[in-house]
C-alpha atoms as a PDB file:
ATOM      1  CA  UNK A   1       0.000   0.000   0.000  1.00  0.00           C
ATOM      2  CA  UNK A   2       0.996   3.580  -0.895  1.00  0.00           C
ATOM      3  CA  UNK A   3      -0.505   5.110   2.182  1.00  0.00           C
ATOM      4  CA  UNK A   4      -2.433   4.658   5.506  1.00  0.00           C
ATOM      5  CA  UNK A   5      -6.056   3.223   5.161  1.00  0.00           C
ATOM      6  CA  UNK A   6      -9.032   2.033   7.776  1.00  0.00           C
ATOM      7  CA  UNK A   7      -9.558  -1.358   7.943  1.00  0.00           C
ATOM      8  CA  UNK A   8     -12.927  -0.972   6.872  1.00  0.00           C
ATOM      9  CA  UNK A   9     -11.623   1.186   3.478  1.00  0.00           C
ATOM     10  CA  UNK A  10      -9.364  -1.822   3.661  1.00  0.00           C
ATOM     11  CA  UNK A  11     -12.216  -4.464   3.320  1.00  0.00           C
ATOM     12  CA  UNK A  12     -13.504  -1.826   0.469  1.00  0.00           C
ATOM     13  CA  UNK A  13     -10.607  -1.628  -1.789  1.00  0.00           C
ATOM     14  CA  UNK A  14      -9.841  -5.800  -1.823  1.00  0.00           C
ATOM     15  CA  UNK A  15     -13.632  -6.344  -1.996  1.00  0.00           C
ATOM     16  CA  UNK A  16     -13.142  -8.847   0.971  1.00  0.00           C
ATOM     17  CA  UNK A  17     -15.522  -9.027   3.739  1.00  0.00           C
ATOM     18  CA  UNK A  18     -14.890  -6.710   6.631  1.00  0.00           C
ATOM     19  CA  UNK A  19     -14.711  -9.377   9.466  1.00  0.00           C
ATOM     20  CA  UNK A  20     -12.015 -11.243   7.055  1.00  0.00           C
ATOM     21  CA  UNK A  21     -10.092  -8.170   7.039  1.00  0.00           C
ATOM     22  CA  UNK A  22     -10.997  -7.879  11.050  1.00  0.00           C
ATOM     23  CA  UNK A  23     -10.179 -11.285  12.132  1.00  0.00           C
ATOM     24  CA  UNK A  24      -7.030 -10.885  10.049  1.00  0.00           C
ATOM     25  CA  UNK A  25      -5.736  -7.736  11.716  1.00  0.00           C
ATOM     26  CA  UNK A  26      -6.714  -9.292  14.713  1.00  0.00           C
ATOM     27  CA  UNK A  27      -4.163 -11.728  14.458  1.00  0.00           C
ATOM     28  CA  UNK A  28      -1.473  -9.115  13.436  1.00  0.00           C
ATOM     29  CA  UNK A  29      -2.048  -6.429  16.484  1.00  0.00           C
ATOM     30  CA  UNK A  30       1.712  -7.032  17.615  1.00  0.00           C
ATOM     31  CA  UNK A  31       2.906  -6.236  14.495  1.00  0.00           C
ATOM     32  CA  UNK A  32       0.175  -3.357  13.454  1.00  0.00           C
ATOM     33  CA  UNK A  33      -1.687  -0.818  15.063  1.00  0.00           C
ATOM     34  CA  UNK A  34      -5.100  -1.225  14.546  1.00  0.00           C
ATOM     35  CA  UNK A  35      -7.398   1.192  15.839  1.00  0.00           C
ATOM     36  CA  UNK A  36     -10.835   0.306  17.973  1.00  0.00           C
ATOM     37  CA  UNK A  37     -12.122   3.467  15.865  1.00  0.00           C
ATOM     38  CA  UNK A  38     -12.701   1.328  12.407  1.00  0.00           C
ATOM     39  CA  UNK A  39     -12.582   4.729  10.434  1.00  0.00           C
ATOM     40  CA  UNK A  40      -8.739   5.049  11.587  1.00  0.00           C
ATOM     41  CA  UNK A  41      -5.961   3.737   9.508  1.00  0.00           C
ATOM     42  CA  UNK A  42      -4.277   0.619  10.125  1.00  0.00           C
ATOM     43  CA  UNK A  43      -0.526   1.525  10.571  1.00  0.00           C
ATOM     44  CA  UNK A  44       3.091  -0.539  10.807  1.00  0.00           C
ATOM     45  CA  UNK A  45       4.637  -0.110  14.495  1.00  0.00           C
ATOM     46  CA  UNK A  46       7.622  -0.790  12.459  1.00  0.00           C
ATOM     47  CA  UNK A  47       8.304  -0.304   9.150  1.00  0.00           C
ATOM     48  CA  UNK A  48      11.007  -3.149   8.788  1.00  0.00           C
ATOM     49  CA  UNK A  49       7.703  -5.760   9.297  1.00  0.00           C
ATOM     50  CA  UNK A  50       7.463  -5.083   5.518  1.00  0.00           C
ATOM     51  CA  UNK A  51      10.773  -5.803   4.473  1.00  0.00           C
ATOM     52  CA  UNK A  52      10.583  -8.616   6.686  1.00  0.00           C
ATOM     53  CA  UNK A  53       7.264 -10.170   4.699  1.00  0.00           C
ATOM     54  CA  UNK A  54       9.003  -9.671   1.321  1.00  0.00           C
ATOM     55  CA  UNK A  55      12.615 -11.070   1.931  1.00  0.00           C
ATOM     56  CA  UNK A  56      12.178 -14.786   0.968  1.00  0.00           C
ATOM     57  CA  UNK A  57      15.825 -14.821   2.798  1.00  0.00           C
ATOM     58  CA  UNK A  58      14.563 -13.662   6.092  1.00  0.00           C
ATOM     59  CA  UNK A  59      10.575 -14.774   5.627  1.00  0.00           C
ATOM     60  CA  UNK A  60      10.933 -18.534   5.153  1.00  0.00           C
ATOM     61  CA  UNK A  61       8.000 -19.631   6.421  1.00  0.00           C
ATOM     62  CA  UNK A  62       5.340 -19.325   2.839  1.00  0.00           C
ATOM     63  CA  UNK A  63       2.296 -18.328   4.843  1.00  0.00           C
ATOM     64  CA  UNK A  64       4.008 -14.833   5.722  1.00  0.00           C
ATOM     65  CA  UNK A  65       5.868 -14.608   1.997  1.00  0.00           C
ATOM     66  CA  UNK A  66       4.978 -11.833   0.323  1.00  0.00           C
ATOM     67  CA  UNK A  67       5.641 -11.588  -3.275  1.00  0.00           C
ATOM     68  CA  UNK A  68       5.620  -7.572  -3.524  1.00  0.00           C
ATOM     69  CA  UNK A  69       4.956  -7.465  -7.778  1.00  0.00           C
ATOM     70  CA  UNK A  70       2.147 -10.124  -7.672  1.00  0.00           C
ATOM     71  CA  UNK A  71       0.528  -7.825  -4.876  1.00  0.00           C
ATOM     72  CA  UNK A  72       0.832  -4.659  -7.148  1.00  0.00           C
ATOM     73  CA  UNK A  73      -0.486  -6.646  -9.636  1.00  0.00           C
ATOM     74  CA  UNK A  74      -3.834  -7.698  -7.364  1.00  0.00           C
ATOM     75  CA  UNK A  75      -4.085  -4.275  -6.013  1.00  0.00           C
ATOM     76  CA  UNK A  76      -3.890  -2.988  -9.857  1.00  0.00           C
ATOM     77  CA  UNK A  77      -6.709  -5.366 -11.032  1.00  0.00           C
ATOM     78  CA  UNK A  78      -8.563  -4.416  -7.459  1.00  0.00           C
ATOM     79  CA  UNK A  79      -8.122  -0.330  -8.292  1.00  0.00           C
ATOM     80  CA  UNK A  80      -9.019  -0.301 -11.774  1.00  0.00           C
ATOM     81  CA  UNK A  81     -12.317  -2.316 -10.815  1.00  0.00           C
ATOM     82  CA  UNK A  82     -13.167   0.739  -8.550  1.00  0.00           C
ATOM     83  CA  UNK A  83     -12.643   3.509 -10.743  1.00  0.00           C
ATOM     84  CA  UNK A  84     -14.042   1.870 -13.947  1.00  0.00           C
ATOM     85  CA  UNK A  85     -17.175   2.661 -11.615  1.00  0.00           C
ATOM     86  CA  UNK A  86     -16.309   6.155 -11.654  1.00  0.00           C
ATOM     87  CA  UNK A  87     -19.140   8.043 -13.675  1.00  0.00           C
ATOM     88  CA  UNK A  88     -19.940  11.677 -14.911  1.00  0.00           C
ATOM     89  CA  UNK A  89     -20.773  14.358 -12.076  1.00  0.00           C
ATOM     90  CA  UNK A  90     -20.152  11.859  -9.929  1.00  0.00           C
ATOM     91  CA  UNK A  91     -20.935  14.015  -6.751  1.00  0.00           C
ATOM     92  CA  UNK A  92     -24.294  15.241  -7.947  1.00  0.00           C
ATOM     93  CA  UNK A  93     -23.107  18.787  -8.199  1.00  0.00           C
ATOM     94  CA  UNK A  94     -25.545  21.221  -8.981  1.00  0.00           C
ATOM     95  CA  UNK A  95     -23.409  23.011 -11.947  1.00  0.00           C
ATOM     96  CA  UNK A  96     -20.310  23.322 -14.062  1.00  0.00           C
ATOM     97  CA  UNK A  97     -17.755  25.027 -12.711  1.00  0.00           C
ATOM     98  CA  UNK A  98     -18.609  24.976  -8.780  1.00  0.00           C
ATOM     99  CA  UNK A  99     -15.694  25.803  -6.789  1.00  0.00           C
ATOM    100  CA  UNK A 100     -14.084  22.959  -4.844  1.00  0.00           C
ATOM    101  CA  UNK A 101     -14.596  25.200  -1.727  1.00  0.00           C
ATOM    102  CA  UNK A 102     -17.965  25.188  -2.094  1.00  0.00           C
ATOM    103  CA  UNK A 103     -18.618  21.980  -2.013  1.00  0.00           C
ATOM    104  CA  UNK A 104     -18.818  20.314   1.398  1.00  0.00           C
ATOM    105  CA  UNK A 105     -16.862  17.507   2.449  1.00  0.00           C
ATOM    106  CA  UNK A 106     -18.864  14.804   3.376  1.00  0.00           C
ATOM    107  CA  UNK A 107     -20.524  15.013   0.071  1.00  0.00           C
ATOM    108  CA  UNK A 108     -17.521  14.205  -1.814  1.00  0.00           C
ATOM    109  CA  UNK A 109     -16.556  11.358   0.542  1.00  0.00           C
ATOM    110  CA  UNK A 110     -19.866  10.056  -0.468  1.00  0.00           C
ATOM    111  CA  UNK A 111     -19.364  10.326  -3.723  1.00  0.00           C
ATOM    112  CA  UNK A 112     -15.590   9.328  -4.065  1.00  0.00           C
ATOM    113  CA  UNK A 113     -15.238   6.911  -0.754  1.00  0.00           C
ATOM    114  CA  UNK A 114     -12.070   6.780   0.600  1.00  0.00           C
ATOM    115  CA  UNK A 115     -11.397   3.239  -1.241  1.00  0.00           C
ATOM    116  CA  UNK A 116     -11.792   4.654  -4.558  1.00  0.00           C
ATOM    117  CA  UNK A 117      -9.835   7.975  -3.550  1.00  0.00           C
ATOM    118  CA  UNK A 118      -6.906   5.610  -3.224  1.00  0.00           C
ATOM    119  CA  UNK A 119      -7.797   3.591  -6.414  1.00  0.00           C
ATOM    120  CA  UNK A 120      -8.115   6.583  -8.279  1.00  0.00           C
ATOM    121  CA  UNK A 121      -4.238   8.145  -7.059  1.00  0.00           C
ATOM    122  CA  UNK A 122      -2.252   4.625  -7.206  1.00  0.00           C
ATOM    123  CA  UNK A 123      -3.836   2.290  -9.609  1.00  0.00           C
ATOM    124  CA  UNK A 124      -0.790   3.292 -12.287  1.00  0.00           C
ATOM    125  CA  UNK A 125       1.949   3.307  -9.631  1.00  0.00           C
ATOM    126  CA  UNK A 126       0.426  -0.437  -8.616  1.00  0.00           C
ATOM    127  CA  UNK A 127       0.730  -1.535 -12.100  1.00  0.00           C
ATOM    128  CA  UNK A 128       4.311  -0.108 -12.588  1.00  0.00           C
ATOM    129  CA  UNK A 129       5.264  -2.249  -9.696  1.00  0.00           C
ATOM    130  CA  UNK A 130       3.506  -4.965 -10.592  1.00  0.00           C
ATOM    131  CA  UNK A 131       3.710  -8.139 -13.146  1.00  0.00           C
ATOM    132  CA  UNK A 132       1.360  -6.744 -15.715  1.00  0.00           C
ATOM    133  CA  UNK A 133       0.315  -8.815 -18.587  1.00  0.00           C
ATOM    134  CA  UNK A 134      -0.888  -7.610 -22.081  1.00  0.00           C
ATOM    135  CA  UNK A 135      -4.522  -7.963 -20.413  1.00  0.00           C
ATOM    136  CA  UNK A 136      -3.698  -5.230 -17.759  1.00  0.00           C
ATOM    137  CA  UNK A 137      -2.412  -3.121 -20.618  1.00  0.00           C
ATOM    138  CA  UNK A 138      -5.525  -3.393 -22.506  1.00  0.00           C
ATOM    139  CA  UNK A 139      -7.616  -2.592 -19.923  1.00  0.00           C
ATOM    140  CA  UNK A 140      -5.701   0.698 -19.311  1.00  0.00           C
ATOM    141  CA  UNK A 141      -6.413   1.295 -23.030  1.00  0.00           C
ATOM    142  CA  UNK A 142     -10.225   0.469 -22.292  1.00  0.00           C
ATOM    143  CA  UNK A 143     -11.131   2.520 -19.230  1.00  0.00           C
ATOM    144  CA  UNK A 144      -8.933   5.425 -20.849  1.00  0.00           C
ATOM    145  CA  UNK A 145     -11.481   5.235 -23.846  1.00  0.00           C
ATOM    146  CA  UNK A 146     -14.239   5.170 -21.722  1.00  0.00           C
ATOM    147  CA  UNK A 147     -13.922   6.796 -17.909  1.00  0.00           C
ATOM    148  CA  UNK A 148     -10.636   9.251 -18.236  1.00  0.00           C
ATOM    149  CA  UNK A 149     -13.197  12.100 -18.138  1.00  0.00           C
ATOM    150  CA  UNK A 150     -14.740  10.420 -14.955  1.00  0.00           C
ATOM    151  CA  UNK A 151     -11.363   9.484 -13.600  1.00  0.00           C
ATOM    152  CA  UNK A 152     -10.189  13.147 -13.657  1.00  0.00           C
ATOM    153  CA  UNK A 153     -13.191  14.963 -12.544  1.00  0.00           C
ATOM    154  CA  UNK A 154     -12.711  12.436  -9.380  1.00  0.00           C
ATOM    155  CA  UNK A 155      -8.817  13.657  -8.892  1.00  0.00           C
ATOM    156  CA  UNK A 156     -10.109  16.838  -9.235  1.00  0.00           C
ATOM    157  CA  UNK A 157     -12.762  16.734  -6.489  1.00  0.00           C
ATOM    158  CA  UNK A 158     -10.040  14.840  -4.302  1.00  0.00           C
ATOM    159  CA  UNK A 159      -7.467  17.622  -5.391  1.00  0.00           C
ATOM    160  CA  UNK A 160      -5.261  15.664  -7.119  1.00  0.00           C
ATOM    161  CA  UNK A 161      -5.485  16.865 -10.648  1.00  0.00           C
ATOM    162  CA  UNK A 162      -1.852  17.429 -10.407  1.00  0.00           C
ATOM    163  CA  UNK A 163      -0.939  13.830  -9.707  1.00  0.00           C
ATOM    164  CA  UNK A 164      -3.307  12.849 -12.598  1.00  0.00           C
ATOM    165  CA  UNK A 165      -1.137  14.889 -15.130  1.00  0.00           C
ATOM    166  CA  UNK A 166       1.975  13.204 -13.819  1.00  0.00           C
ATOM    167  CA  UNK A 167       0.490  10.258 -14.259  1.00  0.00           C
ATOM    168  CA  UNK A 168      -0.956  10.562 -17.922  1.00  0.00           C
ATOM    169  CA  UNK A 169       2.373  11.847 -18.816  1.00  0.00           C
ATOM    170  CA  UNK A 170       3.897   8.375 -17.471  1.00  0.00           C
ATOM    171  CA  UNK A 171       1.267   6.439 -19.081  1.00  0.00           C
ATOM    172  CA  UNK A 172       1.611   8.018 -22.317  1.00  0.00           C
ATOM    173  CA  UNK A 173       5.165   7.019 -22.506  1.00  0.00           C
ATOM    174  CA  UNK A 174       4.898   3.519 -21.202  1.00  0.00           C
ATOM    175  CA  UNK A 175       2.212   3.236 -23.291  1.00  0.00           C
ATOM    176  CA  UNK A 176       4.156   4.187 -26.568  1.00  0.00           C
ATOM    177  CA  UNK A 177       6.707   2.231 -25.629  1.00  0.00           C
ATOM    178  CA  UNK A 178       4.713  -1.013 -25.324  1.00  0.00           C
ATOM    179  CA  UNK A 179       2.964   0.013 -28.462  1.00  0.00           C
ATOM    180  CA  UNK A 180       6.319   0.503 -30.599  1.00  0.00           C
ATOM    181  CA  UNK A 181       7.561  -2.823 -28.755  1.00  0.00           C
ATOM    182  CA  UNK A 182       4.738  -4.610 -30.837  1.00  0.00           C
END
């Protein structure tokens, strides 16, 4: 994961059931702090844990093994799911070109939960670090044709418009790079 998130976000963004992801963290509270408050982010007490779970030299026991690019690649196929949902005036906003200001908060939570606020900032960075197969590619290609609109009015409402154009720029390379490769 790229940044803090509630278990119950969590639950969300792997479209798991929330007592899986419960009784999982459960298991893991002397390694993580999970919060009583489920709207709280689940944090690391340390962050070497992680490089712990993805050394195969110091993890030797499989059930802990993480393989870090076949996770990228999961949370990839889990991200895009969520923001191929993403649709026009997605926060029900009563006119073009309403400030950001004026809009209140809880109504773009609503709108863009917090699951799909992280889809919508790290899907590419997930597939970068991931195993991606020509399959993931095309489906880039597909929800570009058909939801980059939707996709940037949500970075927008999430103020993150900036990150989108860093990432456009870095898919339009990779993508003509994978397209000249062919």
């Amino acid at each position: 994961m790229f940044n803090t998130i509630s278990a119950r976000n969590l639950a969300q963004l792997l479209q798991i059931p929330p007592k899986m992801v419960s009784s999982t963290l459960d298991s893991l509270r002397s390694v993580l702090n999970v919060p009583e408050d489920e709207s709280q982010p689940v944090r690391l007490f340390h962050l070497s844990f992680r490089d712990f779970l993805l050394d195969s030299q110091r993890c030797i026991d499989s059930r802990f093994q993480i393989d870090e690019k076949e996770r990228h690649t999961s949370l990839f196929r889990k991200c895009m799911s969520h923001i191929s949902q993403l649709q026009e005036n997605i926060c029900d906003l009563w006119g073009p070109g309403v400030l950001i200001t004026e809009i209140p908060d809880d109504t773009i939570q609503k709108g863009i939960p917090p699951h799909v606020q992280y889809a919508c900032r790290y899907w590419l960075d997930h597939w970068r670090l991931g195993n991606p197969v020509e399959e993931d590619t095309r489906t880039i290609r597909k929800f570009l044709e058909q939801h980059l609109l939707h996709w940037l009015e949500g970075l927008s409402l999430i103020g993150e418009v900036s990150n989108g154009i860093h990432m456009i720029i870095a898919l339009e390379k990779i993508l003509s790079v994978s397209c000249n490769a062919h």
